[in-house]
C-alpha atoms as a PDB file:
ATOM      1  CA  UNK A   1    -120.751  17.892 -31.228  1.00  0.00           C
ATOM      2  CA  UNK A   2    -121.733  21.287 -32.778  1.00  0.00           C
ATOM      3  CA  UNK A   3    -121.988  20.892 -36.442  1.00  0.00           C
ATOM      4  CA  UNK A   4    -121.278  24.822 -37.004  1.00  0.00           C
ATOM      5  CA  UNK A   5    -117.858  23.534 -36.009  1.00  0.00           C
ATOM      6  CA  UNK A   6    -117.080  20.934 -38.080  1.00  0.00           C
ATOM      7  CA  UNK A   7    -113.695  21.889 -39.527  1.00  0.00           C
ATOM      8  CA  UNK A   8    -111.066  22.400 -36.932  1.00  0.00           C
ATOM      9  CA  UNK A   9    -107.948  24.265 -37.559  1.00  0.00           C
ATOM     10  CA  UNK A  10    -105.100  22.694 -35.250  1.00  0.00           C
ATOM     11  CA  UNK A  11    -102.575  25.854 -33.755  1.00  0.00           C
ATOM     12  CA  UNK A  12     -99.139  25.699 -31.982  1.00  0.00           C
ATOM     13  CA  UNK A  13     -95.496  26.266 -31.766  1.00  0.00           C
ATOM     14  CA  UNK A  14     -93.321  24.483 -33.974  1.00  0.00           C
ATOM     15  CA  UNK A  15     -90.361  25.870 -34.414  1.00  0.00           C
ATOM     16  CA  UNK A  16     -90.143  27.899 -30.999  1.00  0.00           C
ATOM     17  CA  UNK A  17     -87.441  26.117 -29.134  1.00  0.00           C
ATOM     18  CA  UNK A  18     -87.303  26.123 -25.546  1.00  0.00           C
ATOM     19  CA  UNK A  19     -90.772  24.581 -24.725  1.00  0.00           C
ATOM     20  CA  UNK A  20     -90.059  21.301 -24.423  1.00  0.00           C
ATOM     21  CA  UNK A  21     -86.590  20.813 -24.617  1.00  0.00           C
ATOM     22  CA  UNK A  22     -83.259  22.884 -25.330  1.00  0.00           C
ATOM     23  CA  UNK A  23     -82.715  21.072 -28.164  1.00  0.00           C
ATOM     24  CA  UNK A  24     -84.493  22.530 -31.115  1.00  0.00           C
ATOM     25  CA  UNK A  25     -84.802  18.983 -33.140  1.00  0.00           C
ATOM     26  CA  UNK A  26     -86.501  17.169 -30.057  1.00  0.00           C
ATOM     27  CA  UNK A  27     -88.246  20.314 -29.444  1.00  0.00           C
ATOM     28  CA  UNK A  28     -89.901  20.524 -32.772  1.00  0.00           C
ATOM     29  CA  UNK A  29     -90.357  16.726 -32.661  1.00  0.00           C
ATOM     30  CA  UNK A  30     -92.563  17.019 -29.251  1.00  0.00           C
ATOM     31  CA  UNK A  31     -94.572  19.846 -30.832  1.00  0.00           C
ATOM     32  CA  UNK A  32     -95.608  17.687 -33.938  1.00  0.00           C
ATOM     33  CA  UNK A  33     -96.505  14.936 -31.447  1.00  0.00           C
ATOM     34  CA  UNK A  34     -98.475  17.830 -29.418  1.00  0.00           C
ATOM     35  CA  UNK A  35    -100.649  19.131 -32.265  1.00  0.00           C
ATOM     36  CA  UNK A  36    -100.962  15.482 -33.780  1.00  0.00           C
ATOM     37  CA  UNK A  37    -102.015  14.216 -30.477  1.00  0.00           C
ATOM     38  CA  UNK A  38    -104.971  16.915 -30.782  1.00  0.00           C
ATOM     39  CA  UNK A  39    -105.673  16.184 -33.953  1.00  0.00           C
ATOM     40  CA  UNK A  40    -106.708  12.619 -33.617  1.00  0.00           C
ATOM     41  CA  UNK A  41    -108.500  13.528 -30.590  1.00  0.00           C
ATOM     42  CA  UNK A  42    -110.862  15.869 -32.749  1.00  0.00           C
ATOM     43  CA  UNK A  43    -110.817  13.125 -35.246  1.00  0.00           C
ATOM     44  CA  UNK A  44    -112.387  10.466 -32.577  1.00  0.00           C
ATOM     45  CA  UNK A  45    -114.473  12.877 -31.467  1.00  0.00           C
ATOM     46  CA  UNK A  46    -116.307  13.250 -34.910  1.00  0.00           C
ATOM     47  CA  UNK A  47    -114.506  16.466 -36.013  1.00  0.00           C
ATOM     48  CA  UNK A  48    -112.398  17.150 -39.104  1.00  0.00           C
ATOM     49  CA  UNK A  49    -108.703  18.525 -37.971  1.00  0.00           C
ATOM     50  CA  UNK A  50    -106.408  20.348 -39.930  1.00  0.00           C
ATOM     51  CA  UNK A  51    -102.710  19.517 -38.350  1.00  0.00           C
ATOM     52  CA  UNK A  52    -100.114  21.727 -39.762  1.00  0.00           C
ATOM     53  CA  UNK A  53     -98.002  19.710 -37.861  1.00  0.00           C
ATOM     54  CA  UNK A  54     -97.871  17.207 -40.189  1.00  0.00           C
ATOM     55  CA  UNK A  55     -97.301  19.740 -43.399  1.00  0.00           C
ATOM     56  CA  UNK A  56     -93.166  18.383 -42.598  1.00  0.00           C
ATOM     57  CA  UNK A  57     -93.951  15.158 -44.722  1.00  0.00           C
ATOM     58  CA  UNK A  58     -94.441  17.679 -48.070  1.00  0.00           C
ATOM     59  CA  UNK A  59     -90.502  18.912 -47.468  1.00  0.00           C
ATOM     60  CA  UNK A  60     -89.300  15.382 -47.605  1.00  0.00           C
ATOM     61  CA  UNK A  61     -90.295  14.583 -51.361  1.00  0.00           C
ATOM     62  CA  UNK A  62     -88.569  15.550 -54.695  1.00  0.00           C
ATOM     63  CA  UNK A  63     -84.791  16.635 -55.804  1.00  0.00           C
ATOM     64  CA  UNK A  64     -83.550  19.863 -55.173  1.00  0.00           C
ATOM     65  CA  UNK A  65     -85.065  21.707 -57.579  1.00  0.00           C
ATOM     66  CA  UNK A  66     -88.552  20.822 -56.766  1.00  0.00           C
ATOM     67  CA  UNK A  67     -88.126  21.340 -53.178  1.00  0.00           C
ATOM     68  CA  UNK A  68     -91.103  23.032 -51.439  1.00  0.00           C
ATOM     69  CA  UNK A  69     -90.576  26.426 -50.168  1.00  0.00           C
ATOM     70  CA  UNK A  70     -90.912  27.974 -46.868  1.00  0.00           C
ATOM     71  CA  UNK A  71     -93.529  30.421 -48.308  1.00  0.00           C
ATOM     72  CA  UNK A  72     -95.356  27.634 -50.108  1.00  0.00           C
ATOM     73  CA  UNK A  73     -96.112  25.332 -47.255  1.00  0.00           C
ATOM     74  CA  UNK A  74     -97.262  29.265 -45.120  1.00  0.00           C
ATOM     75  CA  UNK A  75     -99.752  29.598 -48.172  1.00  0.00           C
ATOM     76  CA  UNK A  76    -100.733  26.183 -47.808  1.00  0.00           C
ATOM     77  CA  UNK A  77    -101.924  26.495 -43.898  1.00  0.00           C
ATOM     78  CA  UNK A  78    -103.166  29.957 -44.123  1.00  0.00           C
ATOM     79  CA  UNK A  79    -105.511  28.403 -46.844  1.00  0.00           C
ATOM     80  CA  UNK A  80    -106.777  25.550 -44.858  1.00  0.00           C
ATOM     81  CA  UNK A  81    -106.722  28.299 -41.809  1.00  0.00           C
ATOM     82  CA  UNK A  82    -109.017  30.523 -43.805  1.00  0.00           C
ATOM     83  CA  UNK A  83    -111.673  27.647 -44.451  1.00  0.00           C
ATOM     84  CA  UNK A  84    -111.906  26.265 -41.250  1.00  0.00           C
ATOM     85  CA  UNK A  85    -114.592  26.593 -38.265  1.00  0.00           C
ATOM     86  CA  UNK A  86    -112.697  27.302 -35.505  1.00  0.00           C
ATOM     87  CA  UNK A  87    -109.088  27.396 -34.411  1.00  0.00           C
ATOM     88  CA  UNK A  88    -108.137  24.801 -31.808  1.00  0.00           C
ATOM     89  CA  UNK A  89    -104.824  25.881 -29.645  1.00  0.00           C
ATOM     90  CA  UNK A  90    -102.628  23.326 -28.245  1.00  0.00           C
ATOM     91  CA  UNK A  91     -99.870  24.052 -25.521  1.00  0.00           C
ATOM     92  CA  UNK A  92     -97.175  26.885 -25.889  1.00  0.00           C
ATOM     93  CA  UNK A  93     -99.153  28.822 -28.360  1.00  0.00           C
ATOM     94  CA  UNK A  94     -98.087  32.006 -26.568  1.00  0.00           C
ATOM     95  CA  UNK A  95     -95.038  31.516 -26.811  1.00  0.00           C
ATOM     96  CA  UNK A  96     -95.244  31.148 -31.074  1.00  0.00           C
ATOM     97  CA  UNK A  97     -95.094  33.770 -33.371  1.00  0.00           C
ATOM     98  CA  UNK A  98     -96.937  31.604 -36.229  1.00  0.00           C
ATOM     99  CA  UNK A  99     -99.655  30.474 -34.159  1.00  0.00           C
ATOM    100  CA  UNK A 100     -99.970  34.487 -32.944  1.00  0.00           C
ATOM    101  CA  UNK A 101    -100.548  35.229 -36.624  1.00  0.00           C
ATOM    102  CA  UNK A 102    -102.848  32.562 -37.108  1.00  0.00           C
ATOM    103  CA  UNK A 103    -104.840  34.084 -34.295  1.00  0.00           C
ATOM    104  CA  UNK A 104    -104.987  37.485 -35.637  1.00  0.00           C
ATOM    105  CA  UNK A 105    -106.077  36.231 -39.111  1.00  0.00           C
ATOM    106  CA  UNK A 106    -108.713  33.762 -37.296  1.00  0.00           C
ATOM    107  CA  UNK A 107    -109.851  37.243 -35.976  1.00  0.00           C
ATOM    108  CA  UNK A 108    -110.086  38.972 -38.939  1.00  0.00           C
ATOM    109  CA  UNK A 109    -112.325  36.245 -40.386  1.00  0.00           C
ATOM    110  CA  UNK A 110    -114.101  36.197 -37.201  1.00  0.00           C
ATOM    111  CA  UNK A 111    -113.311  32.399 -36.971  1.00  0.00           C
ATOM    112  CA  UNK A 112    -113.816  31.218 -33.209  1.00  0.00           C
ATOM    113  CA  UNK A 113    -110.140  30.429 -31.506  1.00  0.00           C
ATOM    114  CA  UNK A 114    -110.324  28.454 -28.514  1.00  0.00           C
ATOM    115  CA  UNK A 115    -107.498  28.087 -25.786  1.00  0.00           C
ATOM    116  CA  UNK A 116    -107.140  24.777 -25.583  1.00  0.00           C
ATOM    117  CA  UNK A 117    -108.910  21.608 -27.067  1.00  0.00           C
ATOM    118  CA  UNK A 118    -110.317  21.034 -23.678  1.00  0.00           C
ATOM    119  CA  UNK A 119    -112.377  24.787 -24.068  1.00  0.00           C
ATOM    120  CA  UNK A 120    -113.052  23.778 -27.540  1.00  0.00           C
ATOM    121  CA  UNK A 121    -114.725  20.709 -26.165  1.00  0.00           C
ATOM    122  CA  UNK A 122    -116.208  22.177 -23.051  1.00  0.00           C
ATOM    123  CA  UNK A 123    -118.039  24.799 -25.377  1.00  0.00           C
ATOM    124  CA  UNK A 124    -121.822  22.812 -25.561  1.00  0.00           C
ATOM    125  CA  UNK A 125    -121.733  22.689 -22.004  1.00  0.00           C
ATOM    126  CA  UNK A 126    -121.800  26.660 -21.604  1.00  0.00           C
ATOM    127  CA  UNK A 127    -117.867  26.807 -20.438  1.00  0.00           C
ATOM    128  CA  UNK A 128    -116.457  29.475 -22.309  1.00  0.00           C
ATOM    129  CA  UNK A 129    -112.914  29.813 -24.190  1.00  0.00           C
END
């Protein structure tokens, strides 16, 4: 494990439908189980994920007036995004406008992104992203 590359930011669709299912409720279910599925994978491996995947738990808490927002919970991941190693992409990413943001900010930091957790892994052996 490279320890300049600790803190792993976890990227992928979410609310895309259409890459899974037609059905944008199992859709968005099979995504959370995609980037949580690479997110305990980095965790056995020694790493430290962030899965924004998860982030859905925060929306199910408090009355109506103290509901989170849309732009809070964005905030929130761009944040954790912004303090991160590396960006780890799962499956679909292409295909997801949040995750193409992500990207271009990861960029802008000059964080590493890597296509897949399989390149992320691959990296010590010389494979490249």
């Amino acid at each position: 494990m490279g320890d300049n590359m600790k803190f792993c930011y976890v990227a992928g669709p979410l609310s895309c439908g259409g890459t899974y299912s037609t059905n944008n409720a199992i859709d968005y279910l099979y995504s959370v189980r995609e980037l949580t599925t690479v997110s305990v994978r980095l965790l056995r491996e020694g790493y430290t994920p962030f899965c924004p995947a998860v982030d859905f738990l925060y929306f199910m808490v408090g009355g109506r007036e103290e509901r989170i927002k849309e732009a809070e919970i964005k905030r929130y991941s761009k944040e954790w995004l912004e303090k991160c190693d590396c960006v780890v992409l799962c499956r679909g990413w292409k295909r997801s406008p949040g995750t193409l943001a992500e990207i271009k900010r990861a960029d802008e930091l000059g964080i590493p992104v890597f296509n897949s957790l399989r390149a992320f892994l691959d990296r010590d052996n010389g494979d490249s992203n």
